[in-house]
N, C-alpha and C. Protein backbone atom coordinates (compact mmCIF):
# COMPACT_ATOMS: atom_id res chain seq x y z
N UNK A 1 0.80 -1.20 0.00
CA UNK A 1 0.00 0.00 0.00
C UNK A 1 0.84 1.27 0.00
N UNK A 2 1.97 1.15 -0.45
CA UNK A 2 2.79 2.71 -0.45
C UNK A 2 3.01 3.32 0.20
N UNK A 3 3.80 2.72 1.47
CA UNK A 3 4.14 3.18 2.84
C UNK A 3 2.64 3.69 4.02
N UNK A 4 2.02 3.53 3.54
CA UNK A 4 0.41 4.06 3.96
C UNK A 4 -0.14 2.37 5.01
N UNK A 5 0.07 2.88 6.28
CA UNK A 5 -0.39 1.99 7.36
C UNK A 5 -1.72 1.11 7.01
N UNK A 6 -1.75 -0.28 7.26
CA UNK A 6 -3.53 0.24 7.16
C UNK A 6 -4.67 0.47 7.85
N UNK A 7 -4.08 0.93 8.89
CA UNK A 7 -4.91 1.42 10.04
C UNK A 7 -5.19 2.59 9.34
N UNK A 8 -4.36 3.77 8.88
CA UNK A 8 -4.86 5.23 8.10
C UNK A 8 -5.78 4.49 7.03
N UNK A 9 -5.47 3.70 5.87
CA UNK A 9 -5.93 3.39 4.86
C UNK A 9 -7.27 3.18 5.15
N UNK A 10 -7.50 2.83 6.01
CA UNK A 10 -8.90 1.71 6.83
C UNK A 10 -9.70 3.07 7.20
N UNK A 11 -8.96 4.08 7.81
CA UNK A 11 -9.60 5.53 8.54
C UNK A 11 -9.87 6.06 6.76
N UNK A 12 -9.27 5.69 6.01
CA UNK A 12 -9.54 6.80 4.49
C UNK A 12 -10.68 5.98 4.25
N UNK A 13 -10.63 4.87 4.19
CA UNK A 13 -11.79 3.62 3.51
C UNK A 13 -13.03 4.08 4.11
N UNK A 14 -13.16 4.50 5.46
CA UNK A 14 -14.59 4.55 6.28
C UNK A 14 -14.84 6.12 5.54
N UNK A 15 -14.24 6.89 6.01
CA UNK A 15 -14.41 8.42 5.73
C UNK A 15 -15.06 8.17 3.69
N UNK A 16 -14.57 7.96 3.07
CA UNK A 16 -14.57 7.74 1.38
C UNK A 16 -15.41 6.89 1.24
N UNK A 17 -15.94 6.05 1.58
CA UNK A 17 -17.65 5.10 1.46
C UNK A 17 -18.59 6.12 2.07
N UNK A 18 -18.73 6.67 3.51
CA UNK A 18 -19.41 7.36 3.91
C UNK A 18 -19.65 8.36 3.46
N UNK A 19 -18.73 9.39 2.83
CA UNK A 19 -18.44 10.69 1.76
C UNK A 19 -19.40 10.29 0.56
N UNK A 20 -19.09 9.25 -0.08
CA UNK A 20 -19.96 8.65 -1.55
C UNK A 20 -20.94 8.32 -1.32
N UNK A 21 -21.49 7.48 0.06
CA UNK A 21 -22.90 7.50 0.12
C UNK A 21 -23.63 8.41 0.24
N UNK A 22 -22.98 9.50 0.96
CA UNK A 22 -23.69 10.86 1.31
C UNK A 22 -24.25 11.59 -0.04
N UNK A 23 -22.98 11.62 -0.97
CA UNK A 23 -22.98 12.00 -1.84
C UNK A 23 -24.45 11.52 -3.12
N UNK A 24 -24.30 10.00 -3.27
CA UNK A 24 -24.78 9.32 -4.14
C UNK A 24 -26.65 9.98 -3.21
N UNK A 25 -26.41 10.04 -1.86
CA UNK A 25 -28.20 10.35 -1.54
C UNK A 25 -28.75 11.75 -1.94
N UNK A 26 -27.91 12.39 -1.71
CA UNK A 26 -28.37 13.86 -1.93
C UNK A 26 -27.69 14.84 -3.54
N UNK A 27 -27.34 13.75 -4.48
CA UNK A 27 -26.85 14.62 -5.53
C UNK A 27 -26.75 13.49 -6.71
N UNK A 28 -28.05 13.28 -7.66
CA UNK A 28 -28.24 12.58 -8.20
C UNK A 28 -27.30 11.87 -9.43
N UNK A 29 -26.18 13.44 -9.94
CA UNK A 29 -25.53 13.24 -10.56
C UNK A 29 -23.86 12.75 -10.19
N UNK A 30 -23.82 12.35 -8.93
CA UNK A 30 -22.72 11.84 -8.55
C UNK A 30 -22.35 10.31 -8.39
N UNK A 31 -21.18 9.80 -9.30
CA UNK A 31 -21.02 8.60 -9.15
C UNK A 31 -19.39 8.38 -8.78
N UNK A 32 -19.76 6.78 -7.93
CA UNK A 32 -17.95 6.85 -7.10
C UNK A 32 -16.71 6.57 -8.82
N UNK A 33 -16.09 7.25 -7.97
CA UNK A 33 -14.66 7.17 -9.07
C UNK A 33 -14.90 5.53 -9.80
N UNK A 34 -14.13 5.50 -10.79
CA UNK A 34 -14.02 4.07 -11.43
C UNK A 34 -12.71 3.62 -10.57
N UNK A 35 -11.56 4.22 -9.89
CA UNK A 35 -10.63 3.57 -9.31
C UNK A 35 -10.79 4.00 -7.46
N UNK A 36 -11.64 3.86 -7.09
CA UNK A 36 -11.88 4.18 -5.70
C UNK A 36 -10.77 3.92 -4.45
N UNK A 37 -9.95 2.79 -4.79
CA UNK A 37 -8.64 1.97 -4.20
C UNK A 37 -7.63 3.50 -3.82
N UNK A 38 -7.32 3.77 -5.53
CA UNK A 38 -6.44 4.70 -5.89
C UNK A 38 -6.81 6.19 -5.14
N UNK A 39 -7.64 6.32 -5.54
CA UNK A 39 -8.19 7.76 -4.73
C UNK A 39 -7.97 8.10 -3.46
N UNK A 40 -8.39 6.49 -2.76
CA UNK A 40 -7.78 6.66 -1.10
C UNK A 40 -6.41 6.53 -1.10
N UNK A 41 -6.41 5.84 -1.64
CA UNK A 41 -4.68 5.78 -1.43
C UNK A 41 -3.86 6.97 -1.36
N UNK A 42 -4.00 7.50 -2.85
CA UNK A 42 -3.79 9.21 -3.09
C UNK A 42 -3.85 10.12 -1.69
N UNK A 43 -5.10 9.99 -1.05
CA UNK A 43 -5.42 10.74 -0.09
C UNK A 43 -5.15 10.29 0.98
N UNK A 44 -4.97 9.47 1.77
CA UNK A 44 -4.13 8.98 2.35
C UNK A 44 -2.56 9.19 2.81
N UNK A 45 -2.16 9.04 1.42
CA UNK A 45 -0.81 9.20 1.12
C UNK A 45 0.11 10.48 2.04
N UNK A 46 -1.36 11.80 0.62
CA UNK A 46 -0.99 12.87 0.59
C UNK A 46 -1.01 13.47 2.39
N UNK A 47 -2.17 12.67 2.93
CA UNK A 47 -2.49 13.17 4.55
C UNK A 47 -1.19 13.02 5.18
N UNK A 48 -0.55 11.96 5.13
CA UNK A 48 0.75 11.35 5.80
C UNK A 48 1.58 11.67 5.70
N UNK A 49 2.06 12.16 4.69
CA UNK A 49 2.79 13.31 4.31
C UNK A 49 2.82 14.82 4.65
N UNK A 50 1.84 15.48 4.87
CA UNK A 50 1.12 16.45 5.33
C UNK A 50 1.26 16.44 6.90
N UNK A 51 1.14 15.00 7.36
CA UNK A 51 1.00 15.76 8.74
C UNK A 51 2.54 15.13 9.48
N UNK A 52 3.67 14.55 8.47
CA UNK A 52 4.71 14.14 9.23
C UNK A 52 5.58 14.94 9.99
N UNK A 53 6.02 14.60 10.58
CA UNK A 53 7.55 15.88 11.51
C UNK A 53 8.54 15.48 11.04
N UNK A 54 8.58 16.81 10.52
CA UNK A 54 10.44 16.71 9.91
C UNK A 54 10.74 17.14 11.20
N UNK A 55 12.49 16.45 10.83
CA UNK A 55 13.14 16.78 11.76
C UNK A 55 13.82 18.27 11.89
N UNK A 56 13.17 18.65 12.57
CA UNK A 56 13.28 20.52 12.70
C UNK A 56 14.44 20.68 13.90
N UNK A 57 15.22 19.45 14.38
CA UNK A 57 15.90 19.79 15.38
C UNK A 57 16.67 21.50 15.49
N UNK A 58 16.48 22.44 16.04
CA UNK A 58 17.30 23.62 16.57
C UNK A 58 18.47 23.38 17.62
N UNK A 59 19.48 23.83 17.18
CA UNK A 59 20.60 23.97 18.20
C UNK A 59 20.15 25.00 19.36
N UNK A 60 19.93 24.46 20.66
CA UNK A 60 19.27 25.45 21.39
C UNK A 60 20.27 25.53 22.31
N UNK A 61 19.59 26.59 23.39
CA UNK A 61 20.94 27.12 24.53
C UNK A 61 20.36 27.55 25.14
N UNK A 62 20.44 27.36 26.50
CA UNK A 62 19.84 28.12 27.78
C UNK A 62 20.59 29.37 28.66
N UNK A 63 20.16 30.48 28.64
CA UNK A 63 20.57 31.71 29.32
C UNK A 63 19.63 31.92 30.30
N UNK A 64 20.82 32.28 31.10
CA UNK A 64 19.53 32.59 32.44
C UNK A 64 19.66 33.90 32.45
N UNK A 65 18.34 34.63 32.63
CA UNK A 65 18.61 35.83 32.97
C UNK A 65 17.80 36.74 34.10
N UNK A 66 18.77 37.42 34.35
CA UNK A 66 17.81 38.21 35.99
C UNK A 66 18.53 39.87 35.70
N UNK A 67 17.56 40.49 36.61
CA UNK A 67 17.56 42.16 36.95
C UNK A 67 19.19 42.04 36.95
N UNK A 68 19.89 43.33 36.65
CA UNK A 68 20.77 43.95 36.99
C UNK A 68 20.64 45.20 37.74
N UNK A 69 20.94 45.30 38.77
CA UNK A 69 21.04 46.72 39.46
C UNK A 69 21.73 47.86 38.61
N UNK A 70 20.97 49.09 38.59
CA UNK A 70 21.66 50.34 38.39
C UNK A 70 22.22 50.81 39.07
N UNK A 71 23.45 51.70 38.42
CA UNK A 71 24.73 52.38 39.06
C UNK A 71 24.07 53.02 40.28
N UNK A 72 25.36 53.32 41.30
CA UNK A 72 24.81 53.61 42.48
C UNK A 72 24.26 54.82 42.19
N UNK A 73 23.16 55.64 42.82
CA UNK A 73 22.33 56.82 42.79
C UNK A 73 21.31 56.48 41.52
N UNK A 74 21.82 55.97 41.07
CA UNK A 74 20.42 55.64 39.57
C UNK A 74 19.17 54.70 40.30
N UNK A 75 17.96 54.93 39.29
CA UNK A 75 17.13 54.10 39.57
C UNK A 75 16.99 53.13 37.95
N UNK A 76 16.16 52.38 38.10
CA UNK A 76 15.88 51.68 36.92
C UNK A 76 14.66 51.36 36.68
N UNK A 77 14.03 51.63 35.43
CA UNK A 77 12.65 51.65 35.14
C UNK A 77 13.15 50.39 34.40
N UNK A 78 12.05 49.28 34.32
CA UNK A 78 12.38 48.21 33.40
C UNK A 78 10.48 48.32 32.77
N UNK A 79 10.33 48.52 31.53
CA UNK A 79 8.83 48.70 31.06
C UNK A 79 8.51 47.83 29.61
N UNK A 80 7.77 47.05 29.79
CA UNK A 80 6.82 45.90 28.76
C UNK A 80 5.59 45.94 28.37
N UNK A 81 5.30 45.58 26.94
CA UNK A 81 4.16 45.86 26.43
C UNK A 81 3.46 44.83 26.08
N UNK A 82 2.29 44.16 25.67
CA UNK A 82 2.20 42.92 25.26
C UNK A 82 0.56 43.03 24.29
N UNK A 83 0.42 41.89 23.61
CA UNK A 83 -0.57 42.10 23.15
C UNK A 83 -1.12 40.37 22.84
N UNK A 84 -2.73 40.06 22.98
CA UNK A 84 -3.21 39.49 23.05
C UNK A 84 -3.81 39.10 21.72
N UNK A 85 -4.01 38.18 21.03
CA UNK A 85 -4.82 37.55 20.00
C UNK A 85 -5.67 38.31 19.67
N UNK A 86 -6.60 38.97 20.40
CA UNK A 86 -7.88 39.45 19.73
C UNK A 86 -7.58 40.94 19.87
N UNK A 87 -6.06 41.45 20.19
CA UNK A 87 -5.87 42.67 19.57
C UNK A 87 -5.71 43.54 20.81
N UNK A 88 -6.00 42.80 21.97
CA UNK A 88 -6.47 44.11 23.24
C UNK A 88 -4.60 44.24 23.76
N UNK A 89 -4.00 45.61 23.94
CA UNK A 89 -2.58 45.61 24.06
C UNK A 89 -2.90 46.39 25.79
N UNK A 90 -1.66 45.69 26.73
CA UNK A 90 -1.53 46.58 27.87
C UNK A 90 0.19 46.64 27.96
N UNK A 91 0.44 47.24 29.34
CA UNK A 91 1.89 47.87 29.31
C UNK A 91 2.00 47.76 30.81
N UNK A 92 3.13 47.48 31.21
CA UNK A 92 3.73 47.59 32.26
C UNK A 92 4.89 48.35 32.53
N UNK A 93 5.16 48.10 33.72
CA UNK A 93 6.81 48.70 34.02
C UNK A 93 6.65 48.60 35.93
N UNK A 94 8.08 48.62 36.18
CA UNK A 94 8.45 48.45 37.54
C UNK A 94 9.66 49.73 37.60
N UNK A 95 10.03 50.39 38.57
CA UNK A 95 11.01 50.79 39.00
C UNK A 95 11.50 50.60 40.30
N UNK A 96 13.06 50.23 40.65
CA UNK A 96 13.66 50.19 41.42
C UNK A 96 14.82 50.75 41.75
N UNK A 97 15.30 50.69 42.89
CA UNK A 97 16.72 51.57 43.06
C UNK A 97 17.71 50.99 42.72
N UNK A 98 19.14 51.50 43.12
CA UNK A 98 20.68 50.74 42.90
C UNK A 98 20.18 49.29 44.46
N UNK A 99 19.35 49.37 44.83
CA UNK A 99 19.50 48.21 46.20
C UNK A 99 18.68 47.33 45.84
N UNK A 100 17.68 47.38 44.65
CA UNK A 100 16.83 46.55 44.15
C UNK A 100 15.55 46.98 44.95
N UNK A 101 15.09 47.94 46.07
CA UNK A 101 14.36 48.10 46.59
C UNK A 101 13.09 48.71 45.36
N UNK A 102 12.31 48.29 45.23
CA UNK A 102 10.66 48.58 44.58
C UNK A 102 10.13 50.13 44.42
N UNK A 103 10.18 51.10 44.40
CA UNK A 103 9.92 52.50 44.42
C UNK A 103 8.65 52.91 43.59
N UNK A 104 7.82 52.08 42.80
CA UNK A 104 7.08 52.17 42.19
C UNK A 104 6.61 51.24 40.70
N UNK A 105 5.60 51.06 40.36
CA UNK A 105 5.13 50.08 39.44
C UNK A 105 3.64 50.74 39.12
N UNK A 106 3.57 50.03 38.02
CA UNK A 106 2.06 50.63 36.78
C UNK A 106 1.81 49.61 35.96
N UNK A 107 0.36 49.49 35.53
CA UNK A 107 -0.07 48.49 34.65
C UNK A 107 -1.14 49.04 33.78
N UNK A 108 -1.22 49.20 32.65
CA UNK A 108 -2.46 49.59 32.14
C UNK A 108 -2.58 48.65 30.64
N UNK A 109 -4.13 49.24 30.94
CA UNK A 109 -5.13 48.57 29.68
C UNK A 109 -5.25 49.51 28.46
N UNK A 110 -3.75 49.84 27.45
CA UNK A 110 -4.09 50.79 26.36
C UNK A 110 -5.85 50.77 25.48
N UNK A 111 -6.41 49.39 25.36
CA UNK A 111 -7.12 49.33 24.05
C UNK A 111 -6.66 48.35 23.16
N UNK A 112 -7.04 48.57 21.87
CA UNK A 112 -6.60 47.50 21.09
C UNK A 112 -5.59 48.07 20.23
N UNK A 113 -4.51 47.23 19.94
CA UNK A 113 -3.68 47.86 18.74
C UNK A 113 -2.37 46.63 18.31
N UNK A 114 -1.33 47.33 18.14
CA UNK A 114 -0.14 46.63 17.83
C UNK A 114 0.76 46.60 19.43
N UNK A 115 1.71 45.80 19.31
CA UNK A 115 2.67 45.36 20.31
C UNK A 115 3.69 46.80 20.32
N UNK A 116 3.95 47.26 18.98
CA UNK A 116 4.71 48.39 19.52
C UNK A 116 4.34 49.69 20.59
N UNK A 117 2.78 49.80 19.80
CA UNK A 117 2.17 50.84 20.66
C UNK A 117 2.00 50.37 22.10
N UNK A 118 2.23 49.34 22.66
CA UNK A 118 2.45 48.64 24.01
C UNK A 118 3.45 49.05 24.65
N UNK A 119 4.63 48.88 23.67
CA UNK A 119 5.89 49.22 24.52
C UNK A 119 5.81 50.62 24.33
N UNK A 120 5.43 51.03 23.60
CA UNK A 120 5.41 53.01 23.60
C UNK A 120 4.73 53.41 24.83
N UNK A 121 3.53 52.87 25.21
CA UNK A 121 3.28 53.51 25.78
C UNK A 121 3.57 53.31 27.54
N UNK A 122 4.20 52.01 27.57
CA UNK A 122 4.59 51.74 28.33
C UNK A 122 6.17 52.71 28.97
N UNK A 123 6.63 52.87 27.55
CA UNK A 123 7.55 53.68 28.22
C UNK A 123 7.24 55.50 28.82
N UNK A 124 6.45 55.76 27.61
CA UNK A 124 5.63 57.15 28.45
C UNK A 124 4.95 57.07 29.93
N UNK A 125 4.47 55.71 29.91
CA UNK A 125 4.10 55.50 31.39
C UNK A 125 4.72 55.57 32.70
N UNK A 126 5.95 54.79 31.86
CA UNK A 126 6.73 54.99 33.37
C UNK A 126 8.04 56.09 33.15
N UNK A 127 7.99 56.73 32.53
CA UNK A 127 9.04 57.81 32.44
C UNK A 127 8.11 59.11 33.47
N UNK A 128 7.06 58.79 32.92
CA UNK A 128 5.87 59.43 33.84
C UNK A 128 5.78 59.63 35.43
N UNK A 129 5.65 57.83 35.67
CA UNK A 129 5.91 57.54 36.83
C UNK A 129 7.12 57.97 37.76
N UNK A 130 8.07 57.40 37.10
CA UNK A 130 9.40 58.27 37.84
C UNK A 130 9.32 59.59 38.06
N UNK A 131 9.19 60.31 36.93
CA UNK A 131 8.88 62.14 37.16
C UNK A 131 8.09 62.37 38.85
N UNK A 132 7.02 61.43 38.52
CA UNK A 132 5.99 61.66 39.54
C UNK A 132 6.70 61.08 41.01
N UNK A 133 7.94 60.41 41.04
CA UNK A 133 8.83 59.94 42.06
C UNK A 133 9.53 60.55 42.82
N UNK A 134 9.95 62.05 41.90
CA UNK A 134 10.98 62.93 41.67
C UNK A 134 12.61 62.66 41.34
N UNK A 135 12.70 61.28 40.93
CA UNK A 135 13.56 60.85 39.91
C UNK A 135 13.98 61.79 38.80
N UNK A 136 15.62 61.73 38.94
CA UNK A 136 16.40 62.06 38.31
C UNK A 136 17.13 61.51 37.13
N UNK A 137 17.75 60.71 38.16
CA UNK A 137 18.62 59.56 37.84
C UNK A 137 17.97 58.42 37.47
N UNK A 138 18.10 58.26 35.77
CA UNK A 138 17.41 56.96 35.62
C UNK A 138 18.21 56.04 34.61
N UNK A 139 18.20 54.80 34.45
CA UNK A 139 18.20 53.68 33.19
C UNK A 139 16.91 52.97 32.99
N UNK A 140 16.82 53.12 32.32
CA UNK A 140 15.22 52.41 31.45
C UNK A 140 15.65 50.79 30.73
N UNK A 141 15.08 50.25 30.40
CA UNK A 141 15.13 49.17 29.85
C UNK A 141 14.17 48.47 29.48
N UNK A 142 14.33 48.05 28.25
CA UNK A 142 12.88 47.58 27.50
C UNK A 142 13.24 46.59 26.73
N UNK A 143 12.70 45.31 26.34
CA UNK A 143 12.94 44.20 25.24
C UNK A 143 12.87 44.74 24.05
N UNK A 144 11.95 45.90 23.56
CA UNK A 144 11.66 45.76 22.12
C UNK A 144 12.60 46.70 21.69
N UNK A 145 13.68 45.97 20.63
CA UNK A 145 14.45 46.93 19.96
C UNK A 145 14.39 47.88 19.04
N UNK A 146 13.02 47.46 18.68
CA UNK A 146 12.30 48.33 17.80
C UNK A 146 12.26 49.68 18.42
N UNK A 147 11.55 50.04 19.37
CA UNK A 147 11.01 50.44 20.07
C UNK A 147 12.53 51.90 20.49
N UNK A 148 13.46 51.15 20.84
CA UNK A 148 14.90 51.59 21.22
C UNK A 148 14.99 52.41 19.84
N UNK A 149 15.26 51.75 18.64
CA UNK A 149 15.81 52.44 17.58
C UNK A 149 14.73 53.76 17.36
N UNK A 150 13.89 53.63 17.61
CA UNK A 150 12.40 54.66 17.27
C UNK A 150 13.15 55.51 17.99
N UNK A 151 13.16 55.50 19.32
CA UNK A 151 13.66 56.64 20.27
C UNK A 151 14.96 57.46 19.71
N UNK A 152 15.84 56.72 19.23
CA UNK A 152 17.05 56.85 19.07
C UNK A 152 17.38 57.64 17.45
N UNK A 153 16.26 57.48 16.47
CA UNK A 153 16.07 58.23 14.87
C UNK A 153 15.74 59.58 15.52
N UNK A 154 16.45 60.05 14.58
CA UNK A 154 16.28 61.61 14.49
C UNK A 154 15.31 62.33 14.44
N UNK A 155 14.18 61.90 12.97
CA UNK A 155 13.02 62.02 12.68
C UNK A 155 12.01 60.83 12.67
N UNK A 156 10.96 61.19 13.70
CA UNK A 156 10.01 60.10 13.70
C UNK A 156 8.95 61.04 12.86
N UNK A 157 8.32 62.36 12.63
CA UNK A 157 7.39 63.12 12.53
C UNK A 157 6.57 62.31 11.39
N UNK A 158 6.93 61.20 10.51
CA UNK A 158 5.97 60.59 9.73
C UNK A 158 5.55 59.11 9.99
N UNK A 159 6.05 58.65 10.91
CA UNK A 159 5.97 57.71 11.60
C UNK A 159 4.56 57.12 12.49
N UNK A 160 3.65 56.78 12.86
CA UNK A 160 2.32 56.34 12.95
C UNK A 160 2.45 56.62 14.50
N UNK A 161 3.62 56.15 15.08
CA UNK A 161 3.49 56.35 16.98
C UNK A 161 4.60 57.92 17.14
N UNK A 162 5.12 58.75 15.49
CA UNK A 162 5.28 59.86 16.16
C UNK A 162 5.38 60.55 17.03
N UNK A 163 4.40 60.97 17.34
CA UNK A 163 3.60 61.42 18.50
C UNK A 163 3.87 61.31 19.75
N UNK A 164 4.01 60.06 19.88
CA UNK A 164 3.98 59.52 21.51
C UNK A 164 5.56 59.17 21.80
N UNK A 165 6.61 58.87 20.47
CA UNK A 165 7.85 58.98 20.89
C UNK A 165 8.46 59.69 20.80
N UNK A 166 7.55 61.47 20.08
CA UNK A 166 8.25 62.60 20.59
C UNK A 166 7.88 63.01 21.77
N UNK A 167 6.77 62.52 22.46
CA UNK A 167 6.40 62.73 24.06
C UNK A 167 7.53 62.27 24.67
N UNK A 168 8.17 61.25 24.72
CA UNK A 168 8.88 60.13 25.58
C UNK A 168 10.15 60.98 25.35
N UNK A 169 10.43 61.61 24.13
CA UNK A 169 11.60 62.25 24.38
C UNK A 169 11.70 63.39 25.09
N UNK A 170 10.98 63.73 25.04
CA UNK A 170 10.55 65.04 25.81
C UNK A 170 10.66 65.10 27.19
N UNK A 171 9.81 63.95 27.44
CA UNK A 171 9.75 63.42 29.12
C UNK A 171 11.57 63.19 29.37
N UNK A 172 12.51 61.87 28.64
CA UNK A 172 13.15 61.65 28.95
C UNK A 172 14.32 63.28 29.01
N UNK A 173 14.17 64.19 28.40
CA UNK A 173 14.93 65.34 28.52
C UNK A 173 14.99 65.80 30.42
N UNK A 174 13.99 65.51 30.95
CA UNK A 174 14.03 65.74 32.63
C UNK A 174 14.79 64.99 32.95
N UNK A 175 15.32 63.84 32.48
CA UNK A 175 16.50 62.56 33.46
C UNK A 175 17.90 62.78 33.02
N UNK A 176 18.21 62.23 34.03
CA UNK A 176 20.00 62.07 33.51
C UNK A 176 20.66 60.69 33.70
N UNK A 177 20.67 60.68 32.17
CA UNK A 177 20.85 59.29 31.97
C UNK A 177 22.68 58.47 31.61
N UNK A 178 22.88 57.31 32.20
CA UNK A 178 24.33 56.74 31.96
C UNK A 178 24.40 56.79 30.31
């Protein structure tokens, strides 16, 4: 049977009689193939093929990773954005001192959108927050590198989150940063 089990073949055989009878009751002009064998087989085949695992092995590697403290007198905002399947995006962030001590944290529910506008606004959030700390001294830190390079271009003014990462620069002009 062409590498085709016949336990599958047997699952094509039930499904492909039941399909043709259905067929032959409700559609007068339908008749089974002249090679019916072949057809399952075909389909069969093609399923088994379709649903095999290649071997996708990845060379993988484990990093561990944890907080780093900021330089002494600095604080550190660390801020994340995320977004959900059906579109709804929120944002976080934590800040702490050079001792790891907690000084403040925020969570919000932007709405719906993209993952960047998550981390955007996540970082307006807590650049915010700190201000509101009376933070000076800060390092920020964020996963999305996207997000970094945005801050870091000269001209965003045609850019869709514009707007909100000429806010963030603005805000960040109050800190003094390593």
């Amino acid at each position: 049977m062409n590498k085709l089990n016949w336990n599958i073949f047997f699952i094509f055989c039930c499904w492909f009689i039941w399909k043709w009878r259905c067929k032959s009751v409700f559609d007068v002009e339908f008749w089974v193939p002249y090679n019916p064998s072949e057809v399952i087989l075909n389909y069969g085949t093609e399923w088994v093929k379709a649903t095999a695992k290649t071997n996708t092995q990845v060379a993988r590697s484990v990093e561990m990773l944890h907080w780093l403290r900021p330089a002494a007198g600095y604080h550190k905002l660390n801020v994340d954005g995320s977004r959900v399947s059906n579109g709804t995006i929120g944002a976080g962030g934590v800040i702490r001192d050079d001792t790891g001590a907690w000084c403040g944290g925020f969570m919000i529910n932007v709405g719906a959108g993209e993952v960047l506008q998550a981390e955007s606004w996540g970082l307006f959030h807590g650049l915010q927050l700190a201000l509101s700390l009376q933070i000076t001294k800060l390092e920020v830190e964020s996963d999305s590198s996207v997000l970094i390079k945005l801050i870091q271009r000269e001209n965003v003014d045609l850019h869709p989150l514009g707007t909100l990462i000429m806010n963030c620069r603005h805000l960040m002009q109050e800190f003094e940063f390593i």
